[in-house]
N, C-alpha and C. Protein backbone atom coordinates (compact mmCIF):
# COMPACT_ATOMS: atom_id res chain seq x y z
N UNK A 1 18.79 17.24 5.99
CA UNK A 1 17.68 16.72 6.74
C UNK A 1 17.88 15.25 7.09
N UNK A 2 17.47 14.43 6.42
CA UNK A 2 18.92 13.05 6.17
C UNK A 2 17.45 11.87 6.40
N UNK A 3 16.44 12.41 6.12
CA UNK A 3 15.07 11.71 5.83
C UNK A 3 15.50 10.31 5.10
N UNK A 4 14.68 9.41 5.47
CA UNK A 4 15.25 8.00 5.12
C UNK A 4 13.96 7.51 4.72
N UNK A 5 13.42 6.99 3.27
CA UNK A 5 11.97 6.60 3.36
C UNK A 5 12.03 5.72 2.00
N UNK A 6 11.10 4.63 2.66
CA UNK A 6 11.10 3.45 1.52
C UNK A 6 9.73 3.53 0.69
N UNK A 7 9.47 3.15 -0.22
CA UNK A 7 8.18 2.56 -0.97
C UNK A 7 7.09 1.92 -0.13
N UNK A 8 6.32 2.55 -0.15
CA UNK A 8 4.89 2.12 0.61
C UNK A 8 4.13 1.46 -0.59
N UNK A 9 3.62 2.47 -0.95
CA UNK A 9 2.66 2.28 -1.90
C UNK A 9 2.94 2.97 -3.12
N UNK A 10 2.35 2.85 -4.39
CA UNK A 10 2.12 3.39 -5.55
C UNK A 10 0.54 2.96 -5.51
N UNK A 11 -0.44 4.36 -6.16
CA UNK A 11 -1.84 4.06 -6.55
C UNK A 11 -1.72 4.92 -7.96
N UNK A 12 -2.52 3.66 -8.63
CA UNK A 12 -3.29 4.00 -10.21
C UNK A 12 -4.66 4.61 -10.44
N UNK A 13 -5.16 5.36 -11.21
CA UNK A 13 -6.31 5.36 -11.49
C UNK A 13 -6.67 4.42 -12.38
N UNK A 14 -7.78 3.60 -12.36
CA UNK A 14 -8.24 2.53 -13.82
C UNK A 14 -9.41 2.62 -14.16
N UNK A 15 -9.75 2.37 -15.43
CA UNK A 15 -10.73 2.32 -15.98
C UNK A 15 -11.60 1.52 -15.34
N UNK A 16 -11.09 -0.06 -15.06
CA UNK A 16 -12.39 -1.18 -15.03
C UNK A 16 -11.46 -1.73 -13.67
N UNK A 17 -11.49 -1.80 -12.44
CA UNK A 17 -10.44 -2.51 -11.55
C UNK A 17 -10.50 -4.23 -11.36
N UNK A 18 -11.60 -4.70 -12.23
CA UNK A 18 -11.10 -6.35 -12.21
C UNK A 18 -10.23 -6.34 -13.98
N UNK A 19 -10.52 -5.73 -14.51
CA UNK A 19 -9.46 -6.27 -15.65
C UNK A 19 -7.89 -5.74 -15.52
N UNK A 20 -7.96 -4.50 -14.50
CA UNK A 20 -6.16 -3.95 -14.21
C UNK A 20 -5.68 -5.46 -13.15
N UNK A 21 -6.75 -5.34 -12.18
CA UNK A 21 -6.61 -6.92 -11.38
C UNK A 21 -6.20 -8.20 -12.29
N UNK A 22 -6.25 -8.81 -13.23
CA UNK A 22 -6.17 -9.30 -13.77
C UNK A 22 -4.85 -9.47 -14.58
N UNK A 23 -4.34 -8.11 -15.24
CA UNK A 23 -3.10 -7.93 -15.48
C UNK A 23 -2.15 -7.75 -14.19
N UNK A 24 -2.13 -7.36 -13.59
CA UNK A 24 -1.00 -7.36 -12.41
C UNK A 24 -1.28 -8.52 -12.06
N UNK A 25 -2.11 -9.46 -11.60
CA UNK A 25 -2.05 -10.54 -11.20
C UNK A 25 -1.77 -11.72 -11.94
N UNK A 26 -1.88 -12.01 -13.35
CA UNK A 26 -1.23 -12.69 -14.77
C UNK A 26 -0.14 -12.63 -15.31
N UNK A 27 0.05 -11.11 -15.52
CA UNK A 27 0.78 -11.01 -16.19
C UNK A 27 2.37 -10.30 -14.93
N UNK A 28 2.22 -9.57 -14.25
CA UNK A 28 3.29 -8.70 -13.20
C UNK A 28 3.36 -10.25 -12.10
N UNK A 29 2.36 -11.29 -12.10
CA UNK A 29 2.67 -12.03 -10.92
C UNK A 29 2.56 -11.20 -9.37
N UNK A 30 1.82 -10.34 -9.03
CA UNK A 30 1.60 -9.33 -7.96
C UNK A 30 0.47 -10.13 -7.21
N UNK A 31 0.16 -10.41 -5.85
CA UNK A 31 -0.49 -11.07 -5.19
C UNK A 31 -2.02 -10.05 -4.54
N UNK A 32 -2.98 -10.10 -4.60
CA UNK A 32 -4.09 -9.15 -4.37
C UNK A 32 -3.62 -9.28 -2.30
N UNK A 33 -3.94 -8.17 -1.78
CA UNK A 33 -3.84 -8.33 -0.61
C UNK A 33 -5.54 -8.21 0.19
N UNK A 34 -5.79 -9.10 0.75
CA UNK A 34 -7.52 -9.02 1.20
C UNK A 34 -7.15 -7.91 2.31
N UNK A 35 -8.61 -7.25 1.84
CA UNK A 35 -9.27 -6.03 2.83
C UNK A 35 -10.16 -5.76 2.90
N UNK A 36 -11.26 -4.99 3.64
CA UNK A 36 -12.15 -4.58 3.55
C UNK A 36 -11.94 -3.59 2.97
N UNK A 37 -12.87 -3.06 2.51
CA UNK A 37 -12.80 -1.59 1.75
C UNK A 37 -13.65 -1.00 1.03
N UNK A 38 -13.53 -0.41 -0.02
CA UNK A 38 -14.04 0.18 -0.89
C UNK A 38 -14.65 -0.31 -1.96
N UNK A 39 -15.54 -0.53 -2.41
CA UNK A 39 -15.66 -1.49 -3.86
C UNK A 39 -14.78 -0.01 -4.79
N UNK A 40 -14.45 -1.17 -6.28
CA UNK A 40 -13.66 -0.53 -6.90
C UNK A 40 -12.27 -0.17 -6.66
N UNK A 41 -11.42 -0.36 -5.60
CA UNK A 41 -10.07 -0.46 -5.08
C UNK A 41 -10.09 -1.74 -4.70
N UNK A 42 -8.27 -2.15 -5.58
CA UNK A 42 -8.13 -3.51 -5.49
C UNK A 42 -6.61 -3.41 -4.59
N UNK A 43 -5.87 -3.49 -3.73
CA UNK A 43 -4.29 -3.51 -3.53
C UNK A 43 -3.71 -4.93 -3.63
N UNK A 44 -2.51 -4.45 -3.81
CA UNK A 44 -1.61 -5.85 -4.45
C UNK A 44 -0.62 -5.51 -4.12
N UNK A 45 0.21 -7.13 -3.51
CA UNK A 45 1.43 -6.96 -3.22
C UNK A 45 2.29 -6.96 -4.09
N UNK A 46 3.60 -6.06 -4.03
CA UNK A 46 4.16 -6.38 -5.19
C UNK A 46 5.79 -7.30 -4.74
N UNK A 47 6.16 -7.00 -3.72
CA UNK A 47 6.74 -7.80 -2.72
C UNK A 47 7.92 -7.20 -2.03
N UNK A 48 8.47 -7.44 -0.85
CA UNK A 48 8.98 -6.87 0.09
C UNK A 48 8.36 -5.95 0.92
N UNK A 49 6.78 -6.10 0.85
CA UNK A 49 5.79 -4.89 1.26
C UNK A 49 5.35 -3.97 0.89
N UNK A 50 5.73 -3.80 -0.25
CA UNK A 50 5.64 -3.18 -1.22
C UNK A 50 4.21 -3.13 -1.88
N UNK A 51 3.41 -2.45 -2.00
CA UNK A 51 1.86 -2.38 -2.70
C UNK A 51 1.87 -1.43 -4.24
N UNK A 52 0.55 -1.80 -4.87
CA UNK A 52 0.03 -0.71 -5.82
C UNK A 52 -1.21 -1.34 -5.33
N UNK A 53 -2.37 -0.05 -5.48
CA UNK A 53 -3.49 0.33 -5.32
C UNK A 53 -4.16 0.51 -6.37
N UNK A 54 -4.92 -0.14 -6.87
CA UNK A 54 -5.83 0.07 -8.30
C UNK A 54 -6.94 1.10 -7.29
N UNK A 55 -7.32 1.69 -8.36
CA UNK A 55 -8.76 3.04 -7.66
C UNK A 55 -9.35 3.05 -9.57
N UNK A 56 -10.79 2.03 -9.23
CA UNK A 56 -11.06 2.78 -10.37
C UNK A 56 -12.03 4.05 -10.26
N UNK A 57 -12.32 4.52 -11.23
CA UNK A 57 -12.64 6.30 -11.75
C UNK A 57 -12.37 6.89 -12.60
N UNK A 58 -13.01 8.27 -12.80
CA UNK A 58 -12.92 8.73 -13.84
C UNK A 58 -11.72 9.18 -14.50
N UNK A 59 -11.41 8.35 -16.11
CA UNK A 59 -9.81 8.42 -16.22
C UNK A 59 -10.33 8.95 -17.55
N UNK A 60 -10.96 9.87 -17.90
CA UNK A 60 -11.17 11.45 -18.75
C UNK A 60 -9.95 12.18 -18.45
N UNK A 61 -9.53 12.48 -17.64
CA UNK A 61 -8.40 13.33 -17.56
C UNK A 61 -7.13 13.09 -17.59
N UNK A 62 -6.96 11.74 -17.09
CA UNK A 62 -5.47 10.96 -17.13
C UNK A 62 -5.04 10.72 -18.52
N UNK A 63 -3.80 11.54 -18.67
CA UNK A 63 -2.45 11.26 -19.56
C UNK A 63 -1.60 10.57 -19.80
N UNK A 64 -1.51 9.72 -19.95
CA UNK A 64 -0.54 8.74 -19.83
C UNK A 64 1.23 8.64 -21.28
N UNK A 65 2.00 9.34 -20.82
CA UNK A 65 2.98 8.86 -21.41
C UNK A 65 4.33 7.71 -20.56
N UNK A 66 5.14 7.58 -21.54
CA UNK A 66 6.47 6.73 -20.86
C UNK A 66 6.99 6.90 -20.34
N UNK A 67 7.55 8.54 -20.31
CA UNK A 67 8.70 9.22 -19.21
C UNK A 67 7.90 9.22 -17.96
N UNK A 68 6.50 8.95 -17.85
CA UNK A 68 5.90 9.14 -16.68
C UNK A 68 5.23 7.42 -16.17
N UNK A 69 6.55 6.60 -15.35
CA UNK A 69 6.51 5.23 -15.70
C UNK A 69 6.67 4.67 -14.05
N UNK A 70 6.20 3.38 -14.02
CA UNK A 70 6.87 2.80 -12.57
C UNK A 70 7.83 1.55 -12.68
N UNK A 71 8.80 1.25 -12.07
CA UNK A 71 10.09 0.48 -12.22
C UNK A 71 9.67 -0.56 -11.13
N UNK A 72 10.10 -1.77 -11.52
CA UNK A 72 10.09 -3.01 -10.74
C UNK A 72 11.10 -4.05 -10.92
N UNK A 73 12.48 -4.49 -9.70
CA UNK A 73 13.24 -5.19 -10.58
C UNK A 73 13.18 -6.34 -10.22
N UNK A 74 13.57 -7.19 -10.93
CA UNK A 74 13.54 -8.68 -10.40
C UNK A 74 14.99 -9.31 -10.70
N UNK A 75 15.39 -10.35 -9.73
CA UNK A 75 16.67 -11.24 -10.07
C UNK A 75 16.37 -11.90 -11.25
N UNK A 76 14.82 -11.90 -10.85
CA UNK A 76 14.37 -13.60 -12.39
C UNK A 76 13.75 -12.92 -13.59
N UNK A 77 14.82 -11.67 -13.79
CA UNK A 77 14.74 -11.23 -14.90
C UNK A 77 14.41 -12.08 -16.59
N UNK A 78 15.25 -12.93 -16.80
CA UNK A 78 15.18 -14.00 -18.00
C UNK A 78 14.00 -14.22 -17.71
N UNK A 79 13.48 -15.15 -16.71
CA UNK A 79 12.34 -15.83 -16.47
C UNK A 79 11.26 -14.74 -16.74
N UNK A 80 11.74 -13.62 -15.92
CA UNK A 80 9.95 -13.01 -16.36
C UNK A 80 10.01 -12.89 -17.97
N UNK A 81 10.97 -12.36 -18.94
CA UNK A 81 10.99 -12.31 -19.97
C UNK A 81 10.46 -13.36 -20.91
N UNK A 82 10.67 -14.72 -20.89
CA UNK A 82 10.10 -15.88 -21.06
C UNK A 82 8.79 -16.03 -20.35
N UNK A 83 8.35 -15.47 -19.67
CA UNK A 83 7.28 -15.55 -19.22
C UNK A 83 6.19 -14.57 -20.13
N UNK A 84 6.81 -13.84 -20.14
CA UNK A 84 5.65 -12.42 -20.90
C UNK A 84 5.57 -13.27 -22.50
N UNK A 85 6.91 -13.79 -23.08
CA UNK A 85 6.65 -14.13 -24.54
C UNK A 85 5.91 -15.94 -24.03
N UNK A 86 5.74 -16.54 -23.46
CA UNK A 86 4.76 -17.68 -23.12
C UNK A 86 3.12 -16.83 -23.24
N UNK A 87 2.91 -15.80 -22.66
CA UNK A 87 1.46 -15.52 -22.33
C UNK A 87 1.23 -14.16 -23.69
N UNK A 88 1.91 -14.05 -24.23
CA UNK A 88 1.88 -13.23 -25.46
C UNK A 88 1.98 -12.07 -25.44
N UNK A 89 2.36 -11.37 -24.15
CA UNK A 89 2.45 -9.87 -23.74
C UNK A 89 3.68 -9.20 -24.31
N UNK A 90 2.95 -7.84 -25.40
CA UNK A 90 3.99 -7.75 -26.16
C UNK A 90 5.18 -6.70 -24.81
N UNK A 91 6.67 -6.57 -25.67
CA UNK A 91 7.35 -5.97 -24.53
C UNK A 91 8.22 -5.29 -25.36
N UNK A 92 8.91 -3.87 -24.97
CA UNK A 92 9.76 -2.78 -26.22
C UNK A 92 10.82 -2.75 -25.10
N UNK A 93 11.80 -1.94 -25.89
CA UNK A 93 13.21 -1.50 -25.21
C UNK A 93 12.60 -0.01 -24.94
N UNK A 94 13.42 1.00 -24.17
CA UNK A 94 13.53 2.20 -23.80
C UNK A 94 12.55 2.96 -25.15
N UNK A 95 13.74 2.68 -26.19
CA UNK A 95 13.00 3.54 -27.65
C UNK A 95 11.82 2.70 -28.49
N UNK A 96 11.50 1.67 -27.69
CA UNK A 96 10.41 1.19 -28.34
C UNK A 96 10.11 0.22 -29.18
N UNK A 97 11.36 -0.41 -29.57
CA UNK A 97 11.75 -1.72 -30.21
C UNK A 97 10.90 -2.64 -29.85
N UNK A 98 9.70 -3.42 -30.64
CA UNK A 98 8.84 -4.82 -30.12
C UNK A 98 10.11 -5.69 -29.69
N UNK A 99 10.01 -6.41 -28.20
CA UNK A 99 10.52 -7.52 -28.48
C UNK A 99 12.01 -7.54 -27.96
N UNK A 100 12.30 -6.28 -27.81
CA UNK A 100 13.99 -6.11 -27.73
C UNK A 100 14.52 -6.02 -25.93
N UNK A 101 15.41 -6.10 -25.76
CA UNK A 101 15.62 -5.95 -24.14
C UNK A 101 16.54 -4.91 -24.65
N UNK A 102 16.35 -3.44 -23.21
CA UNK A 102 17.64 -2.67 -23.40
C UNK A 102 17.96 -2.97 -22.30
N UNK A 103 19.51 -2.23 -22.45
CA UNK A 103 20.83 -2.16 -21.55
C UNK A 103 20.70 -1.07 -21.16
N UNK A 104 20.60 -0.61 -19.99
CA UNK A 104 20.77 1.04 -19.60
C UNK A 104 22.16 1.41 -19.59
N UNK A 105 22.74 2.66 -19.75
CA UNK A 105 23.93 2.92 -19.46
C UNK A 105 24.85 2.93 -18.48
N UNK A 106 24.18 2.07 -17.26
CA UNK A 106 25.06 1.75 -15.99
C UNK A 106 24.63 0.19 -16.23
N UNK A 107 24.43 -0.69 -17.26
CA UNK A 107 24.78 -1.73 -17.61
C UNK A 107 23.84 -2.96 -17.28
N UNK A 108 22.51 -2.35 -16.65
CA UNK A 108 21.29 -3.03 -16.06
C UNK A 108 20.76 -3.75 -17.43
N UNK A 109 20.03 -4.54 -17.41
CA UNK A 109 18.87 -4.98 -18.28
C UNK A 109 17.38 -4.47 -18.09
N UNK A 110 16.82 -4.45 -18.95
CA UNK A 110 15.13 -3.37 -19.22
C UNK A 110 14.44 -3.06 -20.32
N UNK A 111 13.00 -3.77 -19.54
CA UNK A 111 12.09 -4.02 -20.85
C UNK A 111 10.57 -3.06 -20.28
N UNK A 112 9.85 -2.55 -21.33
CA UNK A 112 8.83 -2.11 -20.80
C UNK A 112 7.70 -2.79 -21.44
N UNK A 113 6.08 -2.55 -20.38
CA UNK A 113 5.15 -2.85 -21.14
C UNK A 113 3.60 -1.99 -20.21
N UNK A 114 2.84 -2.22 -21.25
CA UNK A 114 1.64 -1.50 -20.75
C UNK A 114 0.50 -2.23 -20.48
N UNK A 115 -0.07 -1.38 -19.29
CA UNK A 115 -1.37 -2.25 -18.10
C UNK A 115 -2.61 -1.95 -19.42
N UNK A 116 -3.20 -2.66 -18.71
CA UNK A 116 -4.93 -1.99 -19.72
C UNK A 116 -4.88 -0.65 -20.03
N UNK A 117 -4.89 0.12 -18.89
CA UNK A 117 -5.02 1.57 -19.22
C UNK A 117 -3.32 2.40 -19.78
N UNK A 118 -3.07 1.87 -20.11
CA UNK A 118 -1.77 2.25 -20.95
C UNK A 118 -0.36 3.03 -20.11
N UNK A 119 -0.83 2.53 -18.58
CA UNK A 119 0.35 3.04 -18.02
C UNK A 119 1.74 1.84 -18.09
N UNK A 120 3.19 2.74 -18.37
CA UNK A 120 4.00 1.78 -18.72
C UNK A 120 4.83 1.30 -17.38
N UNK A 121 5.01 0.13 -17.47
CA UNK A 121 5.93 -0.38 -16.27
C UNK A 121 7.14 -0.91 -16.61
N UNK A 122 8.33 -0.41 -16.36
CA UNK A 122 9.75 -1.17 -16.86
C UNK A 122 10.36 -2.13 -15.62
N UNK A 123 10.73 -3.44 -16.53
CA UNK A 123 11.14 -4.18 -15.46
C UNK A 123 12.66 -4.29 -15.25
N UNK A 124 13.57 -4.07 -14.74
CA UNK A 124 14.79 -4.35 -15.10
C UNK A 124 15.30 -5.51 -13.81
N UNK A 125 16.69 -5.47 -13.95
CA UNK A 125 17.49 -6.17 -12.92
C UNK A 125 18.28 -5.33 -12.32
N UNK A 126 18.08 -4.30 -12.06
CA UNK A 126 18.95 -3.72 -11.41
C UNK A 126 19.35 -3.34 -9.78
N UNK A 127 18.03 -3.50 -9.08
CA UNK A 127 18.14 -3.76 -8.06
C UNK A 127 17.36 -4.84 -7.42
N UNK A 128 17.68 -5.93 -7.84
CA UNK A 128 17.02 -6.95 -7.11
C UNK A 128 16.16 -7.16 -5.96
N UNK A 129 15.49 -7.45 -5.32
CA UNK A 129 15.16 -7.93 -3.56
C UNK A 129 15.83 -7.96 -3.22
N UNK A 130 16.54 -7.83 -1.85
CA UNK A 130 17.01 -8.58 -0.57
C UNK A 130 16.79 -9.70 -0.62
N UNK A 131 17.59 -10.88 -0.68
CA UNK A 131 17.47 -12.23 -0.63
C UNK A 131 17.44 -13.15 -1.69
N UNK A 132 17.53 -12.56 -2.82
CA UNK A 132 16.94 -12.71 -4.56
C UNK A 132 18.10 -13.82 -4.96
């Protein structure tokens, strides 16, 4: 078929959408994008055009484990790392180590951590931005 398609968006369900606002915007460094809209939906840039969509609602039903995760990489890998231990946000390796950075087996760096509502986000370096 030979379909070619980039990252638009990712949307969350949240409990409370100014305190998920709050973490992506503190702690991920993600920029809110103004809109009209909906009360209770917040979007945020995450960059290169790239969005997530907070929707809060009823999260009775949402599951949340690790294998079910979203990836974000950055060049200023170190820096965000020093950044999360400045603001006290704890951070694990793959298996869960407080504190530890893993190595993936194609040789990347990667740390994970969790939003309010306990969804996990791993940050690595593995594919940088364009321009990074």
């Amino acid at each position: 078929m030979g379909y070619r398609f980039g990252l638009d968006h990712f949307a969350l369900l949240v409990r409370d959408v100014e305190r998920s606002t709050a973490f992506y915007r503190n702690v991920m460094g993600f920029s809110p994008i103004e809109r009209s809209g909906s009360a209770g939906v917040q979007w945020l840039e995450i960059g290169g055009g790239d969005a997530i969509h907070l929707i809060q609602g009823d999260f009775g039903a949402t599951h949340v484990t690790k294998d079910t995760h979203v990836a974000v990489s950055t060049a200023d890998f170190d820096a965000f790392v020093r950044h999360l231990n400045e603001i006290g946000v704890e951070f694990t390796d793959w298996p869960g180590n407080p504190g530890q950075i893993g190595v993936h087996r194609n040789g990347f760096q990667q740390i994970y951590v969790q939003d309010p509502d306990g969804y996990w986000i791993e940050i690595n370096d593995h594919r940088p931005p364009v321009g990074a």
